[in-house]
N, C-alpha and C. Protein backbone atom coordinates (compact mmCIF):
# COMPACT_ATOMS: atom_id res chain seq x y z
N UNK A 1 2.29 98.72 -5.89
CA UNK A 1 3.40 99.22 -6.65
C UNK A 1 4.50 99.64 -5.66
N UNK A 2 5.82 99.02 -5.76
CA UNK A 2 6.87 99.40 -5.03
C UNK A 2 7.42 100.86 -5.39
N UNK A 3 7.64 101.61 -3.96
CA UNK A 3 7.92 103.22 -3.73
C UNK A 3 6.55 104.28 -4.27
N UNK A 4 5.58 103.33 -4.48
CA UNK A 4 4.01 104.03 -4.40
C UNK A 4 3.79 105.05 -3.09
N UNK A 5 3.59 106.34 -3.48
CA UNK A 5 3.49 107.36 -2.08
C UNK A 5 2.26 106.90 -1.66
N UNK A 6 1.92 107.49 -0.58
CA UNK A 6 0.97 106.48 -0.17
C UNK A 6 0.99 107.54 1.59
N UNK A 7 -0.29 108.24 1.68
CA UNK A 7 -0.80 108.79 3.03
C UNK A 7 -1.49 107.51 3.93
N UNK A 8 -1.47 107.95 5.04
CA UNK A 8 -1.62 106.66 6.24
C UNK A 8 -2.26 107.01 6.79
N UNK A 9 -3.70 106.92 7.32
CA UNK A 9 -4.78 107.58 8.32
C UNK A 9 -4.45 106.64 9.16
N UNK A 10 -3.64 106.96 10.54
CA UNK A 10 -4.29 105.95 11.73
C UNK A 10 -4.98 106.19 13.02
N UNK A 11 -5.90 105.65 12.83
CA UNK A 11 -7.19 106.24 13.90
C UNK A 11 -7.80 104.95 14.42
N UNK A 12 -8.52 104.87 15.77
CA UNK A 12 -8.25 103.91 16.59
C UNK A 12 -10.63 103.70 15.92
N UNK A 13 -11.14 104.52 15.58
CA UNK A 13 -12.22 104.41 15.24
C UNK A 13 -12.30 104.08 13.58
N UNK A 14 -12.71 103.01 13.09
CA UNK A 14 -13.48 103.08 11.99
C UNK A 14 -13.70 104.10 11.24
N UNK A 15 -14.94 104.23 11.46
CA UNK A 15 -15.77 105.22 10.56
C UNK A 15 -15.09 106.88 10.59
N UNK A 16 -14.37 107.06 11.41
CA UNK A 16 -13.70 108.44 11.72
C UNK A 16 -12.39 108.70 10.64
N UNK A 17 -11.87 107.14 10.50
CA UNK A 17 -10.84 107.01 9.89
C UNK A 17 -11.28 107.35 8.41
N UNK A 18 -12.77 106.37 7.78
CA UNK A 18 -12.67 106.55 6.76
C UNK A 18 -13.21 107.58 6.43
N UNK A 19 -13.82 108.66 7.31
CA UNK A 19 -14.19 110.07 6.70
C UNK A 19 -12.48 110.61 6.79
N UNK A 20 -12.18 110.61 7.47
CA UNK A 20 -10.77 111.68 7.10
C UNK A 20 -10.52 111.28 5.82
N UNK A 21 -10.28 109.58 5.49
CA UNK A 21 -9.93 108.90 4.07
C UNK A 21 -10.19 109.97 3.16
N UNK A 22 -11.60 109.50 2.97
CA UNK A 22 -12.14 110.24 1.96
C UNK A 22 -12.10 111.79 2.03
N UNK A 23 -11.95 112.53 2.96
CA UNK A 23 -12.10 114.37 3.14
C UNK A 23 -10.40 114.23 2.10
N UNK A 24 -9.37 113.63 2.17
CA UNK A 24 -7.89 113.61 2.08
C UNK A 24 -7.48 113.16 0.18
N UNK A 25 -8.94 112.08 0.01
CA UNK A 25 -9.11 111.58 -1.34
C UNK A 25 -9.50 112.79 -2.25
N UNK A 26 -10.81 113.44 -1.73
CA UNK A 26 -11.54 114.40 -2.15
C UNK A 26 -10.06 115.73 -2.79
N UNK A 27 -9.07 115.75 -1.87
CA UNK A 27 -8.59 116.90 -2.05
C UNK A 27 -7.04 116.37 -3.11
N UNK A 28 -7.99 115.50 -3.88
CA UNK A 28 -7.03 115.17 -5.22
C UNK A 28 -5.60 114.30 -4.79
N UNK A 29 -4.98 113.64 -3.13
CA UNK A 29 -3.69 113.25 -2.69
C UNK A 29 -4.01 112.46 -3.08
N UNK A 30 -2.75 111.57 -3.08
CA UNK A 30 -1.98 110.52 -3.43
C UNK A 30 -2.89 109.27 -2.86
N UNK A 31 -2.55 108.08 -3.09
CA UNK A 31 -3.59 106.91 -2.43
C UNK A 31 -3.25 107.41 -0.78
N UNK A 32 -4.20 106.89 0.24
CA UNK A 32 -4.72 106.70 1.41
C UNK A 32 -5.20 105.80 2.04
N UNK A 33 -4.41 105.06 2.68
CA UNK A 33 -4.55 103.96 3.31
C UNK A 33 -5.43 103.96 5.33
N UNK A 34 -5.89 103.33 5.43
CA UNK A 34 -6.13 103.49 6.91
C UNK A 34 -5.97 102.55 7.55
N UNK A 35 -5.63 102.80 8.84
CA UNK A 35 -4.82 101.19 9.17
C UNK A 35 -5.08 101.51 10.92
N UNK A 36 -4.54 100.47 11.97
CA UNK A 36 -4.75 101.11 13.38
C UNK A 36 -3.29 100.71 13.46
N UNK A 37 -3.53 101.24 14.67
CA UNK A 37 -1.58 101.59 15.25
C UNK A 37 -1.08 100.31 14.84
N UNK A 38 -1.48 99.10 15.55
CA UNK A 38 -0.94 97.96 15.57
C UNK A 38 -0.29 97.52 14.56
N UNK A 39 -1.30 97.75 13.23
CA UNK A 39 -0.86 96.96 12.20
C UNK A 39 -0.30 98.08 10.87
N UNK A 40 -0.23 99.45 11.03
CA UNK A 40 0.45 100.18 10.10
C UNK A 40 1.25 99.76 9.25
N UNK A 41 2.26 99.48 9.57
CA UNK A 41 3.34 99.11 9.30
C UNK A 41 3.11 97.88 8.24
N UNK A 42 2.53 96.78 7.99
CA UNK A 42 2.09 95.67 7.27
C UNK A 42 1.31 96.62 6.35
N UNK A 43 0.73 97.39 6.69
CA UNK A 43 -0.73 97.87 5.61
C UNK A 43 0.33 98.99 4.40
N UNK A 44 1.12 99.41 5.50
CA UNK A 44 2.17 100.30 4.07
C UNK A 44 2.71 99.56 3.35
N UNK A 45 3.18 98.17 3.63
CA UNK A 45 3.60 97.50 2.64
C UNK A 45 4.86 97.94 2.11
N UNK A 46 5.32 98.15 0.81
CA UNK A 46 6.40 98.52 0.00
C UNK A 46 6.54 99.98 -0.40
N UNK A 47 5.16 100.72 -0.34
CA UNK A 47 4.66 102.34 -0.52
C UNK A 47 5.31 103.17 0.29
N UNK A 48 5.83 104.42 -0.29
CA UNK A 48 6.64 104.98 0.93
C UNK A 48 5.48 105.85 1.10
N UNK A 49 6.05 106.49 2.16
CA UNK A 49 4.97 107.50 3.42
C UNK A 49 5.02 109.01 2.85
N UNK A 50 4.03 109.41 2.29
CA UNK A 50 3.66 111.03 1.94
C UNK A 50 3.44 111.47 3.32
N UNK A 51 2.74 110.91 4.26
CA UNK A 51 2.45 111.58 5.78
C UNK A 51 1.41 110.85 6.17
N UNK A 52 1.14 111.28 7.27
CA UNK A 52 0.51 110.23 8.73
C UNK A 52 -0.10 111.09 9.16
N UNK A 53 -1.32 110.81 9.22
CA UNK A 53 -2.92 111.34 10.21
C UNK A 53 -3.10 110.50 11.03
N UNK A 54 -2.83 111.57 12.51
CA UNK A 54 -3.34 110.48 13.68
C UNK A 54 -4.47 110.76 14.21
N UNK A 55 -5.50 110.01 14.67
CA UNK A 55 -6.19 110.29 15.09
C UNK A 55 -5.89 110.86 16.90
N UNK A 56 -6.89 111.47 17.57
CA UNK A 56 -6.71 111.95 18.70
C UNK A 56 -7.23 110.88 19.88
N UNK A 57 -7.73 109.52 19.28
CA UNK A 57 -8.28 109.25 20.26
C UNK A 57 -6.94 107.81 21.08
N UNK A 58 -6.03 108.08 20.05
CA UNK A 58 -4.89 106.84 20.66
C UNK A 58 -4.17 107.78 21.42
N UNK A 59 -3.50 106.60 22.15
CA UNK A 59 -3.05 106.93 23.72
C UNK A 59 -1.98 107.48 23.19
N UNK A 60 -0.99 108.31 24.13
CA UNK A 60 0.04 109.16 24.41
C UNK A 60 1.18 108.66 24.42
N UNK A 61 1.04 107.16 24.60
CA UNK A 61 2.37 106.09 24.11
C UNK A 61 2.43 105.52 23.30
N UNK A 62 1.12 105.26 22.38
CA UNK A 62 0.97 104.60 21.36
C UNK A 62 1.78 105.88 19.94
N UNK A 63 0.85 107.08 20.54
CA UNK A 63 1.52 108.14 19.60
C UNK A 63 2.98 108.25 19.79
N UNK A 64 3.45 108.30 20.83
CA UNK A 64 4.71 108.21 20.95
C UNK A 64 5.68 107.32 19.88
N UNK A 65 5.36 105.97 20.23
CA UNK A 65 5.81 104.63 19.29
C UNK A 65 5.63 104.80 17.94
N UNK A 66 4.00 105.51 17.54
CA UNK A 66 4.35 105.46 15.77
C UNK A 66 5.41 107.05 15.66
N UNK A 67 5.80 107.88 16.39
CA UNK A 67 6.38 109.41 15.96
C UNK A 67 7.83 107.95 15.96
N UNK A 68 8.04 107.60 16.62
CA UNK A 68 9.09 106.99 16.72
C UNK A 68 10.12 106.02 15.79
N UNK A 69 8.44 105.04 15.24
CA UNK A 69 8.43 104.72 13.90
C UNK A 69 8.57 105.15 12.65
N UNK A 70 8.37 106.03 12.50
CA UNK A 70 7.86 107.43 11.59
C UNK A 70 9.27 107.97 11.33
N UNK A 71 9.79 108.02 12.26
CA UNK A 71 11.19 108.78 12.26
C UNK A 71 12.30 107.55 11.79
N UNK A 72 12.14 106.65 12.40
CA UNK A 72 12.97 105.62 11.68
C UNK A 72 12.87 105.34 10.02
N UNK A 73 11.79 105.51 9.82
CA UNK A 73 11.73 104.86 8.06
C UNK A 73 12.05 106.34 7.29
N UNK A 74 11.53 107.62 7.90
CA UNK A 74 12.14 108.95 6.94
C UNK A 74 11.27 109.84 8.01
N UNK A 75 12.54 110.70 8.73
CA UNK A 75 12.29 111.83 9.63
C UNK A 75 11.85 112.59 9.04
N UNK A 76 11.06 112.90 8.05
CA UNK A 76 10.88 114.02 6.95
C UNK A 76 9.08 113.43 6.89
N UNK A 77 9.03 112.90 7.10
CA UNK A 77 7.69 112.73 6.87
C UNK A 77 6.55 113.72 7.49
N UNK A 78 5.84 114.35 6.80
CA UNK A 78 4.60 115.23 7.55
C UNK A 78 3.93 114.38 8.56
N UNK A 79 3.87 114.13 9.69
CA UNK A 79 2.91 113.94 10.74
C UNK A 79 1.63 114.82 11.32
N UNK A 80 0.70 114.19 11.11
CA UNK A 80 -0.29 115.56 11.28
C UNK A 80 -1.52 115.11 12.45
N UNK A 81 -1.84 115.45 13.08
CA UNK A 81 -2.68 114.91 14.41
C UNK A 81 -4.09 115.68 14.58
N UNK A 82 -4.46 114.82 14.30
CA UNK A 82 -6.61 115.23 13.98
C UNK A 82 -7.17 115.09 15.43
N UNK A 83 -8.26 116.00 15.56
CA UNK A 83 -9.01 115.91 16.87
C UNK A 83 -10.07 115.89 16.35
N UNK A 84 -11.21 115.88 16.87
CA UNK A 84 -12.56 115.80 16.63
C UNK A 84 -12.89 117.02 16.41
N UNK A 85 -12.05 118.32 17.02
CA UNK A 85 -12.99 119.54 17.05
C UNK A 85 -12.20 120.11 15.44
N UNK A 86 -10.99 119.54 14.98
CA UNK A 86 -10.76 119.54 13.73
C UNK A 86 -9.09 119.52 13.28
N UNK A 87 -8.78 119.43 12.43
CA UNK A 87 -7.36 119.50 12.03
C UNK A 87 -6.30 120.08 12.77
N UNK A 88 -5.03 119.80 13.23
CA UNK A 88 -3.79 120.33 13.26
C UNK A 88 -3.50 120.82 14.78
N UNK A 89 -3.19 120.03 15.72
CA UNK A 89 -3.09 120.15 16.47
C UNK A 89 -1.77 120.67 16.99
């Protein structure tokens, strides 16, 4: 559905990604997509961006490039950065 909100888990692990998925589903949001850095951007499709979960384990330039991205399509977007030891870095 075009302008479908739509949260973005991107995390460089699988299975890490789709537990955040689901911890993010569980708490009643909007659809949740998970995608890796590379290909974000294709996986949002036409859906605009409620906010972005990064995982902690992508590199420091990669994060760089999607804050960068992120800011180009709507500077307003919540960006939120997950570690293993837990939320909100």
């Amino acid at each position: 559905m075009i302008g479908e909100r739509l949260i973005m888990v991107i995390e460089g692990r699988e299975a890490r990604g789709q537990n955040l998925k689901e911890l993010i589903e569980f708490m009643d949001a909007p659809r949740v997509r998970i995608a890796a850095p590379d290909n974000w951007l294709k996986r949002l499709g036409d859906c605009r961006l409620a906010a972005i979960f990064l995982g902690d384990d992508l590199e420091p330039d990669v994060i760089d490039g999607l804050i960068t991205d992120v800011g180009e399509i709507d500077p307003n977007t919540p960006i939120v950065m997950v570690s293993a030891d837990g939320v909100g870095h």
